[in-house]
N, C-alpha and C. Protein backbone atom coordinates (compact mmCIF):
# COMPACT_ATOMS: atom_id res chain seq x y z
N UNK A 1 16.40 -3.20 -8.13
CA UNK A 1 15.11 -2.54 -7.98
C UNK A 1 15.00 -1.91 -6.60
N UNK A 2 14.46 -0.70 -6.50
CA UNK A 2 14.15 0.03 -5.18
C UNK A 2 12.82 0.62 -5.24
N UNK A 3 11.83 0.16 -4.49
CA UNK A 3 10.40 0.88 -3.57
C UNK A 3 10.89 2.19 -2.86
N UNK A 4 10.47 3.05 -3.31
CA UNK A 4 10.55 3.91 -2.46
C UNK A 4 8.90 4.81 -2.14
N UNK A 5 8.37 4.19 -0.64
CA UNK A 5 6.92 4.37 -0.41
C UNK A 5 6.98 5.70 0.25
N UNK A 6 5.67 6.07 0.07
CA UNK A 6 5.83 7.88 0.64
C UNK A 6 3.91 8.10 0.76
N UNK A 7 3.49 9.18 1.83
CA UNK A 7 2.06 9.57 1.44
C UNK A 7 1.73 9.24 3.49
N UNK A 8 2.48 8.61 3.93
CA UNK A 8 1.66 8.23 5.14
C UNK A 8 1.83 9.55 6.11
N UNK A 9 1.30 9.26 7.22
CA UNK A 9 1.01 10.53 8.49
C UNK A 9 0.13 10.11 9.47
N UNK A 10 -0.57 11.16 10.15
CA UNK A 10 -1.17 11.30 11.13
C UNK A 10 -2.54 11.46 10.45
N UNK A 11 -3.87 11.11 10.62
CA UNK A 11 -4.78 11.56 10.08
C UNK A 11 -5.98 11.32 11.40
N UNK A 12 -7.00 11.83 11.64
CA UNK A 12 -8.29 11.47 12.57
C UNK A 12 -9.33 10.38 11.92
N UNK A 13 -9.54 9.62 12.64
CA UNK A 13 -10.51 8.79 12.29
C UNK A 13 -11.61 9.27 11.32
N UNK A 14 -11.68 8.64 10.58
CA UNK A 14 -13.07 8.72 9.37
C UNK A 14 -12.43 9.77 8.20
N UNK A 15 -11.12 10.22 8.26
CA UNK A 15 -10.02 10.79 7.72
C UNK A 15 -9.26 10.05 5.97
N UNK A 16 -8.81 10.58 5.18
CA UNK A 16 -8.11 10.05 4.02
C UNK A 16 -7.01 10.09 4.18
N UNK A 17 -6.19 9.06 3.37
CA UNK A 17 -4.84 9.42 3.43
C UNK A 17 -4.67 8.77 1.93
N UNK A 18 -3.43 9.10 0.60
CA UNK A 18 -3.03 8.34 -0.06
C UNK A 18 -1.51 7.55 -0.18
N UNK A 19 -1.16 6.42 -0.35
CA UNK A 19 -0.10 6.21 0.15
C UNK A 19 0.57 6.09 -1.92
N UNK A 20 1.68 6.22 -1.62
CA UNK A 20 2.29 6.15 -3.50
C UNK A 20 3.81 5.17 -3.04
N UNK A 21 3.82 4.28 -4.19
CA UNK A 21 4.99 3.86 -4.32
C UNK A 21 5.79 3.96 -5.75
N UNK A 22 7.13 4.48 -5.49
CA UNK A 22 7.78 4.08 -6.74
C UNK A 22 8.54 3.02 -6.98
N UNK A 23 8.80 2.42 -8.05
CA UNK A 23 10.03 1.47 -8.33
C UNK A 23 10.83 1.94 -9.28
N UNK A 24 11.82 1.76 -9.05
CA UNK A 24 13.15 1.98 -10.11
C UNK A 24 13.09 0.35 -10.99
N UNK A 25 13.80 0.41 -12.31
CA UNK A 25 13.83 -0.45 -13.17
C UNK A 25 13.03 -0.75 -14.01
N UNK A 26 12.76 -1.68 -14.63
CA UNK A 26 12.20 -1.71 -15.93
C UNK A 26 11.17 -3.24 -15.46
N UNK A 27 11.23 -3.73 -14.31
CA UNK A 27 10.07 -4.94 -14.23
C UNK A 27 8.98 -4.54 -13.81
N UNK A 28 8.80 -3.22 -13.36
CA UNK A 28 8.11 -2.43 -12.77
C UNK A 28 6.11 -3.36 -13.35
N UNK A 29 6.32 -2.83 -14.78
CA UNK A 29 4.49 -3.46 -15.10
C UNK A 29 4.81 -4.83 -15.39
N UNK A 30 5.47 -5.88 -15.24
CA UNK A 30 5.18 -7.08 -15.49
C UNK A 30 4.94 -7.97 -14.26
N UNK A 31 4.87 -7.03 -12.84
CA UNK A 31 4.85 -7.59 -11.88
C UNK A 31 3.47 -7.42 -11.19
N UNK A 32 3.28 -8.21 -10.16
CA UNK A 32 1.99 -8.07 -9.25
C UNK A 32 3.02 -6.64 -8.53
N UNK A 33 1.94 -6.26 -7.94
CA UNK A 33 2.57 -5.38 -6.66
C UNK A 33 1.05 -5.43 -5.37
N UNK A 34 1.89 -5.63 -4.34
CA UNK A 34 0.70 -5.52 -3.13
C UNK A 34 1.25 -4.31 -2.25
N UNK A 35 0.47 -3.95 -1.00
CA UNK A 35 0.47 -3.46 0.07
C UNK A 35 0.39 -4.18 1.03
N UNK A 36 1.67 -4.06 2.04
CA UNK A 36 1.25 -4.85 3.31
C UNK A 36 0.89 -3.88 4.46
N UNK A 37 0.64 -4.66 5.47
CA UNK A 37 1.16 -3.81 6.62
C UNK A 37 1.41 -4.30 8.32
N UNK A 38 1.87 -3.52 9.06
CA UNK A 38 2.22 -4.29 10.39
C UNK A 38 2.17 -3.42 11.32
N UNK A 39 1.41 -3.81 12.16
CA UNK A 39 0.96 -2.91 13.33
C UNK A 39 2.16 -3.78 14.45
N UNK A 40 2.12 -3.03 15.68
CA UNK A 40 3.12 -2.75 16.77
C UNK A 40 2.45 -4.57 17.24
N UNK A 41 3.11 -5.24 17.66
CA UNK A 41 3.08 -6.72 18.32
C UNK A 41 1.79 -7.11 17.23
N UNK A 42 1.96 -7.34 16.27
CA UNK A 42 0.93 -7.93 15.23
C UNK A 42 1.78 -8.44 13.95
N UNK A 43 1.16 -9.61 13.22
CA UNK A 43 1.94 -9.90 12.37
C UNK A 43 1.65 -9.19 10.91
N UNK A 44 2.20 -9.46 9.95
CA UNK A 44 2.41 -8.14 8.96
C UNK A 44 1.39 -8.85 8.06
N UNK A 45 0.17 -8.30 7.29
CA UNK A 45 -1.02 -8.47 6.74
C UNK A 45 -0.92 -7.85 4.88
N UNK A 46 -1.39 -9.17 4.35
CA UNK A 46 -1.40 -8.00 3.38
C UNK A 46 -2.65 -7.16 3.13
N UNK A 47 -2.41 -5.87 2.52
CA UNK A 47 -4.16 -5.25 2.72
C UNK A 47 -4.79 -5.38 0.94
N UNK A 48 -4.00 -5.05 0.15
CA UNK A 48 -3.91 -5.17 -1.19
C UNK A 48 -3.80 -5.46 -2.45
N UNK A 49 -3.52 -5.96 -3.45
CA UNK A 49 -3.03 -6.32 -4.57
C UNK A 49 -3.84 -5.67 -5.90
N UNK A 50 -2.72 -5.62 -6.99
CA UNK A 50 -3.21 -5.35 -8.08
C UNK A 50 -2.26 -5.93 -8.72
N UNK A 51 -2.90 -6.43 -9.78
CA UNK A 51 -2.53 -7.22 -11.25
C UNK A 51 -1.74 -6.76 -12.31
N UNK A 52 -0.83 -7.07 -13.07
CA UNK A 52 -0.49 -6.77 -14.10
C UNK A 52 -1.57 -5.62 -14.54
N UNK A 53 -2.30 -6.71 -15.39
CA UNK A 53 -3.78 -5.85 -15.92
C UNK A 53 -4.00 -4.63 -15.48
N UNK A 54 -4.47 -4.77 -13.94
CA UNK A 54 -5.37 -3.97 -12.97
C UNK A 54 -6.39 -4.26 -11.72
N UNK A 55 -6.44 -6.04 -12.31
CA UNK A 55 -7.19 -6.73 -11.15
C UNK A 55 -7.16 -6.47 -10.03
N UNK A 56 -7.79 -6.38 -9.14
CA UNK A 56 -7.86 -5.78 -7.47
C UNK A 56 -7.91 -6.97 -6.40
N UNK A 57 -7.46 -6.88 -5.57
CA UNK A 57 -8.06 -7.71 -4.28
C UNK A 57 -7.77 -6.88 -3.22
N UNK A 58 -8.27 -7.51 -2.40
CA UNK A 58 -8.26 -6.62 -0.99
C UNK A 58 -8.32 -7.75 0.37
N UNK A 59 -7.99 -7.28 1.54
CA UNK A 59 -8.26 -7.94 2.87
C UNK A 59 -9.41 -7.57 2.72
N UNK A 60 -10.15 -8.79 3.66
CA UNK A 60 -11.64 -8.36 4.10
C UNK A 60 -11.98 -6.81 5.24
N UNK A 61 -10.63 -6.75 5.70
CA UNK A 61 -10.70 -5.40 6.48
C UNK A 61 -10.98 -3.88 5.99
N UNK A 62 -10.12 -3.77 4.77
CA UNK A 62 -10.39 -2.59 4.35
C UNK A 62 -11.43 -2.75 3.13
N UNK A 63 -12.06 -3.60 2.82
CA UNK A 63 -12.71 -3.80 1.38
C UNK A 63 -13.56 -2.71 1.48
N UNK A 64 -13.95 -1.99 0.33
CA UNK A 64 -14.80 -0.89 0.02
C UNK A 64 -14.36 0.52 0.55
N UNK A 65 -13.43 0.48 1.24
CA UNK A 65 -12.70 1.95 2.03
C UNK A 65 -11.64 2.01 1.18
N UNK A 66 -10.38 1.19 0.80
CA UNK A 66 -8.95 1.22 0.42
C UNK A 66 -9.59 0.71 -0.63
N UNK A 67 -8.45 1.79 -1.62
CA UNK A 67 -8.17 0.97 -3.46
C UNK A 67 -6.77 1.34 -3.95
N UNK A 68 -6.19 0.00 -4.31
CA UNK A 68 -5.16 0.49 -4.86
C UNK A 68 -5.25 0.48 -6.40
N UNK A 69 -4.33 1.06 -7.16
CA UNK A 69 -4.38 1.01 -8.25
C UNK A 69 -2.64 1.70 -8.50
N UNK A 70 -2.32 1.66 -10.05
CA UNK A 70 -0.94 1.39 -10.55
C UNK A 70 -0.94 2.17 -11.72
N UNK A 71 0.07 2.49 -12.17
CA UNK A 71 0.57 3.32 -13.44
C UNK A 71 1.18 2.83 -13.95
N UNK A 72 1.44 2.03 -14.86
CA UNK A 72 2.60 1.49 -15.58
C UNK A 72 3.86 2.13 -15.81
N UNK A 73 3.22 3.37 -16.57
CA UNK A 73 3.87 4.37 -16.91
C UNK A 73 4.78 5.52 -16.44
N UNK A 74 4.19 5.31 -14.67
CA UNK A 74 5.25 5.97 -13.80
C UNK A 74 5.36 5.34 -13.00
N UNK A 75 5.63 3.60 -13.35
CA UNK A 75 6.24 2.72 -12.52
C UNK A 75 5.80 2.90 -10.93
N UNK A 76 4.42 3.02 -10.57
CA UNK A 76 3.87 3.53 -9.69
C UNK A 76 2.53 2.47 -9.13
N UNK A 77 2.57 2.55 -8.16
CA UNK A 77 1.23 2.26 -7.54
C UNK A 77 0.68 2.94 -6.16
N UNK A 78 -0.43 3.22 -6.04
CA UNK A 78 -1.36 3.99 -4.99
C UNK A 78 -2.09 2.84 -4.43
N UNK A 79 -2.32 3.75 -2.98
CA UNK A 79 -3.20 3.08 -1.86
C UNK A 79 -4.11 3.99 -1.49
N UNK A 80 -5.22 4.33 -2.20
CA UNK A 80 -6.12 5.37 -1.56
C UNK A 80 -6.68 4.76 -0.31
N UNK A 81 -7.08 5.59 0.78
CA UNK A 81 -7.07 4.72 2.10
C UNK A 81 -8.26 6.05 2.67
N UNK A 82 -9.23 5.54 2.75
CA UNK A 82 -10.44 6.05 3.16
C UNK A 82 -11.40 5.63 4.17
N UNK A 83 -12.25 6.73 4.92
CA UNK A 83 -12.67 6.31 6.39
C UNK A 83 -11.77 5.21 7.11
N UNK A 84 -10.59 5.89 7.18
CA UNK A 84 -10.05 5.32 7.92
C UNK A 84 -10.38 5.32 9.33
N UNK A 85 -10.08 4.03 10.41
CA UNK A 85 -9.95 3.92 11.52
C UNK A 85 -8.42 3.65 12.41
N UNK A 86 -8.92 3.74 13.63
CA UNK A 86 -7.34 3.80 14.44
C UNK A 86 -6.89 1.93 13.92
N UNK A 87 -7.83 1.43 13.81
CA UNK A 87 -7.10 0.08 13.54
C UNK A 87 -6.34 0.01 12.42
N UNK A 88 -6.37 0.91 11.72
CA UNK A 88 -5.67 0.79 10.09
C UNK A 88 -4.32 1.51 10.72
N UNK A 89 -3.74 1.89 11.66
CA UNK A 89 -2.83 2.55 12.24
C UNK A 89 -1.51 1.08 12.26
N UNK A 90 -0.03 1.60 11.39
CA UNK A 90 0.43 0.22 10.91
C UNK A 90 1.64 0.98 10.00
N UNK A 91 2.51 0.63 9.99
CA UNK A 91 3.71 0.51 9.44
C UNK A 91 3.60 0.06 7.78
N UNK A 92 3.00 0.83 6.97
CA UNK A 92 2.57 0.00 5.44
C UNK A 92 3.81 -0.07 4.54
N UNK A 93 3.64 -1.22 3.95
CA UNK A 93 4.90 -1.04 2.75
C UNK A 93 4.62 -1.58 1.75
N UNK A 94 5.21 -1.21 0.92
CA UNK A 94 4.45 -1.62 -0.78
C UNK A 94 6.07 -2.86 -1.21
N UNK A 95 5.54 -3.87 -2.39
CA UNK A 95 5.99 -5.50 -2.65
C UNK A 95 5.60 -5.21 -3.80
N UNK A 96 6.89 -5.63 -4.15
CA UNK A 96 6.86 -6.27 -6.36
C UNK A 96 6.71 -7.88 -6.04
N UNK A 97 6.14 -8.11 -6.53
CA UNK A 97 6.23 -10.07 -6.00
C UNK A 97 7.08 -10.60 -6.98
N UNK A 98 7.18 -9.89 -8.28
CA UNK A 98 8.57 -10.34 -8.97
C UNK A 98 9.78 -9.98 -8.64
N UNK A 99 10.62 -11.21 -8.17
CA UNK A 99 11.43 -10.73 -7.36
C UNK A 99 11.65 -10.43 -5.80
N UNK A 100 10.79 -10.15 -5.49
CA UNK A 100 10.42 -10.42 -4.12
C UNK A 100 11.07 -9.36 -3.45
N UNK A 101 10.80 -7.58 -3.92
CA UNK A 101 11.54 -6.58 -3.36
C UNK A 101 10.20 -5.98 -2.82
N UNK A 102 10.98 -5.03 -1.57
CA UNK A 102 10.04 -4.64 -0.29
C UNK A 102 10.10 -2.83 -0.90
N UNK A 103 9.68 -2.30 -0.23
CA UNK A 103 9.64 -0.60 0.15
C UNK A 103 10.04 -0.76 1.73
N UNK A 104 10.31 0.42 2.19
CA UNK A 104 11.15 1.09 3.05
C UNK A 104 10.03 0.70 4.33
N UNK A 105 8.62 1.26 3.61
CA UNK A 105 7.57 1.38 4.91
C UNK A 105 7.26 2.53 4.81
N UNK A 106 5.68 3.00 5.22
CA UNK A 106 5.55 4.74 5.84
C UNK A 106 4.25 4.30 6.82
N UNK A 107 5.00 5.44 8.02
CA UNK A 107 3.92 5.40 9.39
C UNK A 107 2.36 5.60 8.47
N UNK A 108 1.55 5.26 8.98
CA UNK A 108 0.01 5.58 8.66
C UNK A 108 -0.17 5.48 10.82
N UNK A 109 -0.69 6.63 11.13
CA UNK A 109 -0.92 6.88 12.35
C UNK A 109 -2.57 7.60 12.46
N UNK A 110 -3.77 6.31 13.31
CA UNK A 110 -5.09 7.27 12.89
C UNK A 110 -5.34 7.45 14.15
N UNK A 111 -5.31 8.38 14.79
CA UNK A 111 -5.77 8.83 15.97
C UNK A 111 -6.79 10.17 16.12
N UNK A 112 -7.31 10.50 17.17
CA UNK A 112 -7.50 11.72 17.62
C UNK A 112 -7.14 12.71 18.11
């Protein structure tokens, strides 16, 4: 299995960004998949999850700004990432928890 995460950049505060992950293989919908992330001398957080189903959770940080959600069908999951702030600024990477495979990572950079 391979993550391959993509969507991050530079954006200004109070700014959108969407982040997308793919997986190769076929465990793709029988798995959880989350979003983590890790800022520069900080430990790596998760911000996300979604369910088989579709169930959601979230860190208390981004709740009501970030949603992820998943495609079965194109073995996919999104991180819509809204009013963002410089604190959401972090190294994100998307997790199949079956199996326990990572993504690559993509900068998310929120500055002015």
């Amino acid at each position: 299995v391979q993550l391959q995460a993509s969507g991050g950049g530079l954006v200004q505060p109070g700014g959108s960004l969407r982040l997308s992950c793919v997986a190769s293989g076929s465990i793709f919908s029988i798995s959880i998949m989350d979003w983590y992330r890790q800022a520069p001398g900080k430990q790596r957080e998760r911000v996300a999850t979604v369910l088989r189903g579709g169930s959601t959770s979230y860190a208390d940080s981004v709740k009501g700004r970030f949603t992820i959600s998943r495609d079965n069908a194109k073995n996919t999951v999104h991180l819509q990432m809204n009013s963002l702030k410089p604190e959401d600024t972090a190294v994100y990477s998307c997790h199949m928890v079956v199996g326990n495979y990572w993504g690559q990572g993509t900068q998310v950079t929120v500055s002015s």
